[in-house]
Protein backbone atom coordinates (compact mmCIF):
# COMPACT_ATOMS: atom_id res chain seq x y z
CA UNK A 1 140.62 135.70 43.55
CA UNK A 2 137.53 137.01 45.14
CA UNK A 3 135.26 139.88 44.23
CA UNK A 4 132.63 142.11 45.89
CA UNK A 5 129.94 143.64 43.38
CA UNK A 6 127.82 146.44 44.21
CA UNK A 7 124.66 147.26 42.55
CA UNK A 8 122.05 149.52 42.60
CA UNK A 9 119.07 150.01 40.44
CA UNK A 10 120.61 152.29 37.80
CA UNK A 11 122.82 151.12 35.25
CA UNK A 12 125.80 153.95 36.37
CA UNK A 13 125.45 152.26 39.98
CA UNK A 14 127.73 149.11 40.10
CA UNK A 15 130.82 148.31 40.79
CA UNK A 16 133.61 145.90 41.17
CA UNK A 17 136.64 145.40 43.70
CA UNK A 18 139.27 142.98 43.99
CA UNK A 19 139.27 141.43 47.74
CA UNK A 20 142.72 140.95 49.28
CA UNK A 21 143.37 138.27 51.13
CA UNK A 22 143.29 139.78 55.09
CA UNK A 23 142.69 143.60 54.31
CA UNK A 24 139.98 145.03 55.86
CA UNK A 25 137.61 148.00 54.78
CA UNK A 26 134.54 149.52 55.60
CA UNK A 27 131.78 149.36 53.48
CA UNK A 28 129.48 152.55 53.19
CA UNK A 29 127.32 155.60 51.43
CA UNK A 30 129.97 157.59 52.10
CA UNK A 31 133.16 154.61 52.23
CA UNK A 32 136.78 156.08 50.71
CA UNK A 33 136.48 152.93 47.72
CA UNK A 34 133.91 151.27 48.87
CA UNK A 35 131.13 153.58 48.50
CA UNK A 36 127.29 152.50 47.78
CA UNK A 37 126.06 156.38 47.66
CA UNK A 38 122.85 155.31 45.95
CA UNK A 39 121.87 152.40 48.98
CA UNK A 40 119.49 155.28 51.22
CA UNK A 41 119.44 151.87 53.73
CA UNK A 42 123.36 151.77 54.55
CA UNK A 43 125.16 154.19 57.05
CA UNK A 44 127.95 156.10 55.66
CA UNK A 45 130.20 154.20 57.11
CA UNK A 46 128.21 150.95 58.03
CA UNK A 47 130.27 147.62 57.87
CA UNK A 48 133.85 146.68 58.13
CA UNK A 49 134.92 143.72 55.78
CA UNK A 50 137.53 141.12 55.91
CA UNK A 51 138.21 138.72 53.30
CA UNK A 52 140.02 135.80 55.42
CA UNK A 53 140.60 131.86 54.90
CA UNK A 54 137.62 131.97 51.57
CA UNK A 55 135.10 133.73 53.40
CA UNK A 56 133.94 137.26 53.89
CA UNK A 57 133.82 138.42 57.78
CA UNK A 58 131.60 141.21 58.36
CA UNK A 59 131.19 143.54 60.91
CA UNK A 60 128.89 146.48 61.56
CA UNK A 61 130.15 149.54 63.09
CA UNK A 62 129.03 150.99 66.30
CA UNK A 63 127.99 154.28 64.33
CA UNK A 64 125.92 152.42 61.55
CA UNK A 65 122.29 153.40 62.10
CA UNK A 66 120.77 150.72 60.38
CA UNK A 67 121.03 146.15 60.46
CA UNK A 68 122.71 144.50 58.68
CA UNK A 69 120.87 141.27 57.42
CA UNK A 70 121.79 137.93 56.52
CA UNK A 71 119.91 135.73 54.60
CA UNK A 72 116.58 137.61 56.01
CA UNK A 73 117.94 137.68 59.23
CA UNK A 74 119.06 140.82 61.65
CA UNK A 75 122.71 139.80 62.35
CA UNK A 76 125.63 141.77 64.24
């Protein structure tokens, strides 16, 4: 079972979601689940997500305003 944790800098900012296994969501400030409302660097809708054969996909959305980095790097 794999898990995505979000954290910000305040202790009320985190949480924790179970990943299914080839469901996809979007990742965002203002996300329905997924939301990271304290991240002032994300889009409110900014990535979709797919956890597939033990790896996270990710993809950013034509509307996100801002990159999406990678190990220090700009990636699509």
């Amino acid at each position: 079972m794999a898990e995505l944790i979000a954290q910000g800098p305040e202790t009320s900012q985190r949480w924790r979601r179970t990943l299914r296994v080839d469901e996809s969501f979007v990742l965002g400030r203002a996300a329905n689940g997924w939301s990271v409302p304290w991240d002032e660097f994300i889009s409110r809708s900014h990535v979709e997500c797919r956890w597939h054969s033990g790896r996270l996909d990710v993809r950013r959305l034509a509307s996100a305003q801002n990159p999406v980095f990678h190990q220090g790097q700009e990636v699509q």
